[in-house]
Protein backbone atom coordinates (compact mmCIF):
# COMPACT_ATOMS: atom_id res chain seq x y z
CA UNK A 1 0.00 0.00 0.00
CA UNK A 2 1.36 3.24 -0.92
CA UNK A 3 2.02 5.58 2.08
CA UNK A 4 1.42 9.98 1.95
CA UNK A 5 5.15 9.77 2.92
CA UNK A 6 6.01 7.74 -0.11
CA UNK A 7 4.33 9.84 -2.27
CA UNK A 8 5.88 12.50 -1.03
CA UNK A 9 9.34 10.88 -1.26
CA UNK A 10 8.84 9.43 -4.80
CA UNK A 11 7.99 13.57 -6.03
CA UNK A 12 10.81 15.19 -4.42
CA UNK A 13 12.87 12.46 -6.29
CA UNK A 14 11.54 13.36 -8.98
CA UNK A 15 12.20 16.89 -9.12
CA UNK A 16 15.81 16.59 -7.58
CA UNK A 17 16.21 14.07 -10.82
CA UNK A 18 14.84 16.80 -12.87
CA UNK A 19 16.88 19.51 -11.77
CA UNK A 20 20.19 17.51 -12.06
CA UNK A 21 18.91 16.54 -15.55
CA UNK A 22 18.32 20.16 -16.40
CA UNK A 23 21.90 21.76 -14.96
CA UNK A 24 24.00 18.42 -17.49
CA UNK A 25 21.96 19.98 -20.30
CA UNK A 26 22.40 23.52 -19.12
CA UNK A 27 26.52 23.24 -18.80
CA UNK A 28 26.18 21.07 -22.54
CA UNK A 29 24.88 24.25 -23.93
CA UNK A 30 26.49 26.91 -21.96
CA UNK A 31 29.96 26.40 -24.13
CA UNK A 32 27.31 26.72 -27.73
CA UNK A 33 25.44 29.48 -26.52
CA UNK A 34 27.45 32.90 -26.81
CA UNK A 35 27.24 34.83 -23.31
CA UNK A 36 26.40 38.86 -23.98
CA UNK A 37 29.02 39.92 -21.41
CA UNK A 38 31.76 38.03 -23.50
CA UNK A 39 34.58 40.56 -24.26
CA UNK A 40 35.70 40.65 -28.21
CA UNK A 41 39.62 40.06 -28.34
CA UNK A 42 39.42 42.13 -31.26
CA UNK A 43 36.39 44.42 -30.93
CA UNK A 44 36.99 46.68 -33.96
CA UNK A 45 37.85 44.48 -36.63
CA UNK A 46 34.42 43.56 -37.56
CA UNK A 47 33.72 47.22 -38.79
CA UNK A 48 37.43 46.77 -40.99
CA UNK A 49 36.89 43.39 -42.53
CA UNK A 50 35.99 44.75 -46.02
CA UNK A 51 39.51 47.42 -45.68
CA UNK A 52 41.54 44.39 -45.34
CA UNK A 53 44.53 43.94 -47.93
CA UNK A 54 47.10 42.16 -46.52
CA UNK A 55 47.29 39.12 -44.53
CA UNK A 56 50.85 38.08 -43.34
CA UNK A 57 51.17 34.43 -41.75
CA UNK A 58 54.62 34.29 -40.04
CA UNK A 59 55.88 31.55 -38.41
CA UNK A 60 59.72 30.31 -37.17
CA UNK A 61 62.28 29.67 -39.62
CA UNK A 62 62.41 25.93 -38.50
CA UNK A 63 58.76 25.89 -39.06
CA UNK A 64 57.65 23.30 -41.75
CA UNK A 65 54.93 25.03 -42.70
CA UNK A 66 56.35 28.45 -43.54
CA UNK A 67 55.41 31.93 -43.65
CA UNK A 68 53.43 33.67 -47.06
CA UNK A 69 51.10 36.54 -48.15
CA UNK A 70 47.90 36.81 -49.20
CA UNK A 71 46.86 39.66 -51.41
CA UNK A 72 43.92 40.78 -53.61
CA UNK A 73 44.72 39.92 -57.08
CA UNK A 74 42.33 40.49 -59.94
CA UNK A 75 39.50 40.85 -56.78
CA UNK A 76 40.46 36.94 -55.63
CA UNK A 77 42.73 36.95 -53.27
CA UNK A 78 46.09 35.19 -53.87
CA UNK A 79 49.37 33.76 -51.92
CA UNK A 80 52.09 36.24 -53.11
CA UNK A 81 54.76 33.42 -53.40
CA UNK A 82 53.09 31.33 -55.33
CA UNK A 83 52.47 34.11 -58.23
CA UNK A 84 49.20 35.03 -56.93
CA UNK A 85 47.43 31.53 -57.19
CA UNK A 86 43.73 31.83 -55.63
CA UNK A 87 42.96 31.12 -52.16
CA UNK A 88 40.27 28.13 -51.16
CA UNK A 89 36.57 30.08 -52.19
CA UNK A 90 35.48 31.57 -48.69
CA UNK A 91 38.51 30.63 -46.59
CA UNK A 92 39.54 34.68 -46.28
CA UNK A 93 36.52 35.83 -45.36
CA UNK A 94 35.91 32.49 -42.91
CA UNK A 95 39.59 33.39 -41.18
CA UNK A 96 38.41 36.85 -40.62
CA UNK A 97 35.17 36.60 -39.24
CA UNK A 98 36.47 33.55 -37.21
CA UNK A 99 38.93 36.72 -35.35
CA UNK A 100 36.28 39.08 -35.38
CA UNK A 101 33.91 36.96 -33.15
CA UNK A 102 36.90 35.28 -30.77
CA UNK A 103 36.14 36.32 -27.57
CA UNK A 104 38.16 36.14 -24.31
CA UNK A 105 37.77 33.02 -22.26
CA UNK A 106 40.32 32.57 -19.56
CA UNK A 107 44.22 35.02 -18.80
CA UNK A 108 46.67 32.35 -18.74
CA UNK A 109 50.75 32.75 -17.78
CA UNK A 110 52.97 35.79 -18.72
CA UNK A 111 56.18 33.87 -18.43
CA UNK A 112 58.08 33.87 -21.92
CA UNK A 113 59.36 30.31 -20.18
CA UNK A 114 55.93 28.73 -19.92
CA UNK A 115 54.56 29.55 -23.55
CA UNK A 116 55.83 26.57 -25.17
CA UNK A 117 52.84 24.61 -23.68
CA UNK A 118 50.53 27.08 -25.10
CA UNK A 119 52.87 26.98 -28.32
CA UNK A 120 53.16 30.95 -28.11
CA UNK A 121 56.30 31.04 -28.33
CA UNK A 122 57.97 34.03 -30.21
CA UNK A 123 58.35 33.10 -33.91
CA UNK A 124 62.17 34.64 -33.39
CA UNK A 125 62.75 31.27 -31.28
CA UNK A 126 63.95 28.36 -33.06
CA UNK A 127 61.21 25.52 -32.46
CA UNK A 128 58.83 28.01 -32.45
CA UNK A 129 55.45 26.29 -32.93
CA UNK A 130 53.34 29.61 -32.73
CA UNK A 131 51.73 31.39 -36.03
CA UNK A 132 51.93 35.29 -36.00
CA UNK A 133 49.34 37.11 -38.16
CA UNK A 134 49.26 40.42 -39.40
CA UNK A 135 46.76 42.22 -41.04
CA UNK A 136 47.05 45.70 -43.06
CA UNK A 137 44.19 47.72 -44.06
CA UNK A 138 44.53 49.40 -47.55
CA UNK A 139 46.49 52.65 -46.26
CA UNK A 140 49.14 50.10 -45.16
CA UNK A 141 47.96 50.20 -41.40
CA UNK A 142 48.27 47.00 -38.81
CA UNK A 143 44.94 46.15 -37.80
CA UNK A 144 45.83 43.17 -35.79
CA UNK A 145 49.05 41.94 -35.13
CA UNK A 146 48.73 38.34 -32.69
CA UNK A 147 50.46 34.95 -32.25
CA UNK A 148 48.42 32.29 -32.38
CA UNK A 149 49.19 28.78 -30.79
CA UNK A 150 47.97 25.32 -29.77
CA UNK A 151 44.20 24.98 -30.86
CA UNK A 152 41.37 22.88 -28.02
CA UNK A 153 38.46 21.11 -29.38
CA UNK A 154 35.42 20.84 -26.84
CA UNK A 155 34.72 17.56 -26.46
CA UNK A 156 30.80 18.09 -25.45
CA UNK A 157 31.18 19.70 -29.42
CA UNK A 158 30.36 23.22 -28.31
CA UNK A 159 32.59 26.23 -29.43
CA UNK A 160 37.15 25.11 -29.54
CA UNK A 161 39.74 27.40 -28.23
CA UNK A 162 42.90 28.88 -28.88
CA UNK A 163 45.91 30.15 -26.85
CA UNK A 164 47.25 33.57 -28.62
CA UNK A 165 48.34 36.52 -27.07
CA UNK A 166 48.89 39.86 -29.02
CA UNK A 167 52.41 40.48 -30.30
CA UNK A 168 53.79 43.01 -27.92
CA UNK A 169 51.97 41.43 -24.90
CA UNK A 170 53.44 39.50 -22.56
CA UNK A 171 49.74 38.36 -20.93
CA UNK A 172 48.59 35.03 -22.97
CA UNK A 173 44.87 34.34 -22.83
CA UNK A 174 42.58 31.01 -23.58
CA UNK A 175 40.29 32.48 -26.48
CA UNK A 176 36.75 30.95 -27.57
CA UNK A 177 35.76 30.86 -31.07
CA UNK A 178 35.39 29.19 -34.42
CA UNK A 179 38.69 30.06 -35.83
CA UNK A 180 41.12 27.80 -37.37
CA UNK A 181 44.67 29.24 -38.55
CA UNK A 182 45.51 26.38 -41.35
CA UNK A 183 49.26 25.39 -41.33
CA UNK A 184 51.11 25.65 -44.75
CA UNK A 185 50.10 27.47 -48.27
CA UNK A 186 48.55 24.16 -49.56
CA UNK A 187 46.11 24.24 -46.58
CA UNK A 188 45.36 28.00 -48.32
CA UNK A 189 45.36 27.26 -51.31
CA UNK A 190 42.67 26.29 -54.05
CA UNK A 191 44.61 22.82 -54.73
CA UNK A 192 41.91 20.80 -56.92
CA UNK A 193 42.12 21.77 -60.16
CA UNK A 194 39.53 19.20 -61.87
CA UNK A 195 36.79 17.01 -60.54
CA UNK A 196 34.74 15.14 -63.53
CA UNK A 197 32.82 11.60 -62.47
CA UNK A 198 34.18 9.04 -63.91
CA UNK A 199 31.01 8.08 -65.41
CA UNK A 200 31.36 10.97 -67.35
CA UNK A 201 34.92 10.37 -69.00
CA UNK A 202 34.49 9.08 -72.51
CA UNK A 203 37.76 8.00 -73.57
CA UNK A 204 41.38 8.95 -72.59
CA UNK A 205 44.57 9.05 -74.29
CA UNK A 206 48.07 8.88 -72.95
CA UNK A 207 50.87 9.58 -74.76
CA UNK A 208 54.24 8.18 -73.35
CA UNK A 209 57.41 9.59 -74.55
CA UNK A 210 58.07 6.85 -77.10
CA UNK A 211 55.07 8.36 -78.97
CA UNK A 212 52.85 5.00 -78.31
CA UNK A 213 49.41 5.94 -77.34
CA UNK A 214 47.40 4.03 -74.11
CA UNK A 215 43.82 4.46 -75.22
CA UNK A 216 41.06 3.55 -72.79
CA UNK A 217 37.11 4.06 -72.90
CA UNK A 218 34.87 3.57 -70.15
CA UNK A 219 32.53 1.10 -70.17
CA UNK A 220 29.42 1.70 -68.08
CA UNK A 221 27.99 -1.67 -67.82
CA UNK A 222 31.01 -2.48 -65.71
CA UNK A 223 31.84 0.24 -64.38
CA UNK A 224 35.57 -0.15 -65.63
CA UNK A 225 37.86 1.26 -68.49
CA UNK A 226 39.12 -0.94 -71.25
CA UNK A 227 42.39 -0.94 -73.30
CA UNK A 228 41.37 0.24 -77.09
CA UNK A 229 42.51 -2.50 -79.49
CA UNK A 230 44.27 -4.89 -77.38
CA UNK A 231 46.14 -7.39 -78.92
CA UNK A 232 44.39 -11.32 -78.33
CA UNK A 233 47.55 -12.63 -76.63
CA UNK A 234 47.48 -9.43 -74.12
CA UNK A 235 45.48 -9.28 -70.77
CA UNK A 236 45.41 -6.40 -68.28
CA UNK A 237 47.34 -6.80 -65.23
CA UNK A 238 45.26 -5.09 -62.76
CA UNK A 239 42.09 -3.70 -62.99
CA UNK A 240 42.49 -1.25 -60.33
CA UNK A 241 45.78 0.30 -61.55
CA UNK A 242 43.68 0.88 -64.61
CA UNK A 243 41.08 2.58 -62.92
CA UNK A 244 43.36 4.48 -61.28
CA UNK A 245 45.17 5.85 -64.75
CA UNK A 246 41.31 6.58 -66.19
CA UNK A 247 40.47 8.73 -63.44
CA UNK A 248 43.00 10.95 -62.89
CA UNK A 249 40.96 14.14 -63.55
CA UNK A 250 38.22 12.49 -60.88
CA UNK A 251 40.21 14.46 -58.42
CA UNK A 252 43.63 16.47 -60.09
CA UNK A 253 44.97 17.74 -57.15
CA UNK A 254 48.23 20.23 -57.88
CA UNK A 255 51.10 20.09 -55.20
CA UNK A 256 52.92 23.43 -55.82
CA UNK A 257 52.24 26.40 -58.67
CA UNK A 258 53.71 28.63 -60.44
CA UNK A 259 53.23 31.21 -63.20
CA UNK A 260 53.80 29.49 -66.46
CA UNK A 261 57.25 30.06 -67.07
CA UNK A 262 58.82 26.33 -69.16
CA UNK A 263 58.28 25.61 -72.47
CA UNK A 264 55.61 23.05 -73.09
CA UNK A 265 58.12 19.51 -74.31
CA UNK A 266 55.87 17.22 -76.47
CA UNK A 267 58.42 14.38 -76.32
CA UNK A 268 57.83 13.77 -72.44
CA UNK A 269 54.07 12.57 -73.79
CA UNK A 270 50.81 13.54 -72.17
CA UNK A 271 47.41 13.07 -71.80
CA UNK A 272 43.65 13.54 -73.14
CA UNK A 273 40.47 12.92 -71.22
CA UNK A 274 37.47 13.22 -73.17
CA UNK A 275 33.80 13.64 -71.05
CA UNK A 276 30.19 12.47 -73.14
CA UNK A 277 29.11 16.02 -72.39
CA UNK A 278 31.67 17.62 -74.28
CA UNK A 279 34.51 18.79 -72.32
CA UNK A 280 37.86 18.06 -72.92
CA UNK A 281 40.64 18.03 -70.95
CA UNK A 282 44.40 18.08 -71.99
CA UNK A 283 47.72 18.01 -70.12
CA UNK A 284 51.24 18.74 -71.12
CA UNK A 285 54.38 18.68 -69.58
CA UNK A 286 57.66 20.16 -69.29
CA UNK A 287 61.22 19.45 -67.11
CA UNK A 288 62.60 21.80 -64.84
CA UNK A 289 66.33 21.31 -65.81
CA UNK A 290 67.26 23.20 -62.44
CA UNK A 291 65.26 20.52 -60.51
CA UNK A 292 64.78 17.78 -62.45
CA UNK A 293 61.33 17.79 -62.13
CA UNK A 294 58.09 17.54 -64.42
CA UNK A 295 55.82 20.45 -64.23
CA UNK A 296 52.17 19.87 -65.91
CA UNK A 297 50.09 22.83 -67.83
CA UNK A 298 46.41 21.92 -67.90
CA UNK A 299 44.41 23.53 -70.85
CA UNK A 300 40.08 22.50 -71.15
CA UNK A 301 38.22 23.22 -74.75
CA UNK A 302 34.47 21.91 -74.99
CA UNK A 303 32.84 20.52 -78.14
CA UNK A 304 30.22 22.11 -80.28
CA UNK A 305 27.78 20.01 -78.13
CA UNK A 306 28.51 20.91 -74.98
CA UNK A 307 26.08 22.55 -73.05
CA UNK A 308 25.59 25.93 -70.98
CA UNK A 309 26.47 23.94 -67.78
CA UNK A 310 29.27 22.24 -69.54
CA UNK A 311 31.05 25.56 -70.59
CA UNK A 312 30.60 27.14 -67.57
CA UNK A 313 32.36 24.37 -66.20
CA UNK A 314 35.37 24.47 -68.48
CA UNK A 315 35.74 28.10 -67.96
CA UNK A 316 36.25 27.52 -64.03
CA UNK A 317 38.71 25.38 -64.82
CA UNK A 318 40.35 27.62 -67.49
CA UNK A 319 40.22 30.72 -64.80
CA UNK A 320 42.62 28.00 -62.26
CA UNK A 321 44.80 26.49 -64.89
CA UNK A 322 45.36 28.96 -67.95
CA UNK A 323 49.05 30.73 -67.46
CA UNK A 324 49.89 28.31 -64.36
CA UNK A 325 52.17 24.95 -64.19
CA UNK A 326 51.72 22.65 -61.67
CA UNK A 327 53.59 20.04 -59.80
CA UNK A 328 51.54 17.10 -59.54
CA UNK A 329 53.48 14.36 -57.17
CA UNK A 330 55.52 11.58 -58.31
CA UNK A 331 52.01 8.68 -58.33
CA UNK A 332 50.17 10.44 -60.49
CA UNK A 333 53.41 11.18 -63.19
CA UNK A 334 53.83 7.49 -62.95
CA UNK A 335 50.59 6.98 -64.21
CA UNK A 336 51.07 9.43 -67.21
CA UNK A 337 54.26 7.26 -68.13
CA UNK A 338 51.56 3.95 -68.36
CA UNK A 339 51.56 1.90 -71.74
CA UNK A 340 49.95 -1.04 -72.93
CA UNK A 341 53.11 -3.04 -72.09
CA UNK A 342 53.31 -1.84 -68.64
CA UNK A 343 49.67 -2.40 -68.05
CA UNK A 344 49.19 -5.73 -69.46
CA UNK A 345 50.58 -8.86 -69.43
CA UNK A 346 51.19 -12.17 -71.72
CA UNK A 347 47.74 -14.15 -71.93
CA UNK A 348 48.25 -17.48 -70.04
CA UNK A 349 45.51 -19.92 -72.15
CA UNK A 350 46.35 -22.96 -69.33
């Protein structure tokens, strides 16, 4: 039989259970939830974001990932050392607003000898694992000047942090926001230069620098590229490192740019890839004789098919590839080199 007292017992259970219930969800939200009295690290620079012109990222000379520019050039803005190559779309404006909004969370140590925990260490310091930034407005005036260090996800996936403390400030501080300082210029950088389905890709041709020619067409039914006119007593070797050669433009990723500076050598061979919609995509390349190494120009031209979507398409990739040379890593040059001899093998009819 239940007792009054029980009752009574069971309810103020319950409630203590819903209270505890409601200060777990509380704390989960408090780190989502901006709090009005939150001071702005940098409180002016949201009404400066569109006088921006310069952003330097500094960094130690032992530092891997190095220190560049970014600029305005041609109204996209570019990494100075690398000619004045475009920037990822939105990743300027993303940085920015990301420092606008960081707000302070927590003053940490002002002892030079206890920032390399926070990685704030000068960028003068060899091992230096800290990122200065500087930004200039259009007159040529520092609007922020800041080292940035070690970077804290929150775990409950509410707001991270950062450590950073401004340049000529000893005081270091725990900062709350969505910013993310990426590491070196590819991290900047817009590095994919094409990105066609491979169930678009009609044919391709490869052109080693004997002058034989690898031609492959895709074959939807199977979902896998053929060798054109392949001799009876030939077989491929592997199916996937044929895939692999078809597909290259699935996802062309450059490695390093440059303005266009070598000559264009038809004798090191190259490649076609040929889409059912009409766009075309050829690569050339040419040898660095100071390094060694095989730089690629990228040109696109579309068919008297193609469509509105198509050429709109080819002249995005035209605005990241025409007057530029690209390194594009050591796989996918080996696949360029592929012939029918390296990619198949002597039919075995046991």
């Amino acid at each position: 039989m239940l007792t009054k007292r029980f009752l009574y017992g069971l309810t103020l259970l319950t409630i203590v259970v819903c209270i505890a219930a409601g200060l777990v969800q509380y704390n989960r939200w408090s780190d989502t939830i901006r709090n009005v009295n939150e001071e702005l690290v940098f409180p002016k620079l949201s009404d400066q974001l569109e006088t921006v012109a310069k952003i330097k990222i500094e960094r130690s000379s032992s530092d891997t990932r190095g220190s560049f520019v970014i600029e305005p050039f041609d109204n996209k803005w570019g990494i100075v050392q690398k000619g004045g190559y475009q920037t990822r779309d939105g990743i300027i404006r993303e940085t920015l607003i990301g420092l606008s909004q960081l707000t302070y969370q927590e003053a940490k140590t002002q002892d030079p000898d206890r920032y390399s925990k926070l990685k704030l260490r000068d960028i003068t310091k060899k091992g230096s694992e800290a990122t200065r930034l500087v930004i200039e407005d259009n007159q040529g005036r520092i609007i922020l000047d800041a080292l940035f260090g070690k970077r804290l996800q929150n775990l409950s996936g509410g707001t991270p942090s950062i450590y950073m403390r401004k340049t000529n400030e000893r005081q270091s501080w725990l900062t709350k926001g969505e910013l993310e300082i990426r590491n070196g210029v590819l991290d900047w950088l817009s590095v994919i230069l094409t990105s066609i389905q491979r169930e678009r890709i009609k044919r391709v041709l490869i052109t080693s620098r004997d002058g034989s020619e690898l031609k492959l067409t895709y074959d939807t039914t199977f979902e896998r590229f053929e060798i054109e006119n392949l001799p009876n007593d030939r077989e491929i070797k592997s199916r996937f490192q044929l895939l692999n050669i078809g597909i290259i433009p699935e996802n062309l990723l450059l490695q390093d740019v440059r303005p266009a500076r070598l000559k264009v050598d038809t004798e090191l061979g190259g490649a076609r890839w040929e889409t059912k919609d009409g766009l075309i995509i050829n690569l050339s390349l040419a040898t660095d004789t100071t390094t060694k190494k095989l730089w690629a120009a990228i040109s696109v031209t579309i068919s008297n098919s193609a469509s509105e979507k198509v050429k709109k398409e080819a002249a995005n990739i035209q605005t990241r590839t025409e007057g530029w040379e690209f390194l594009l890593g050591e796989a996918t040059i080996k696949k360029l080199q592929s012939t029918v001899d390296t990619l198949t093998k002597i039919k075995n009819n046991n």
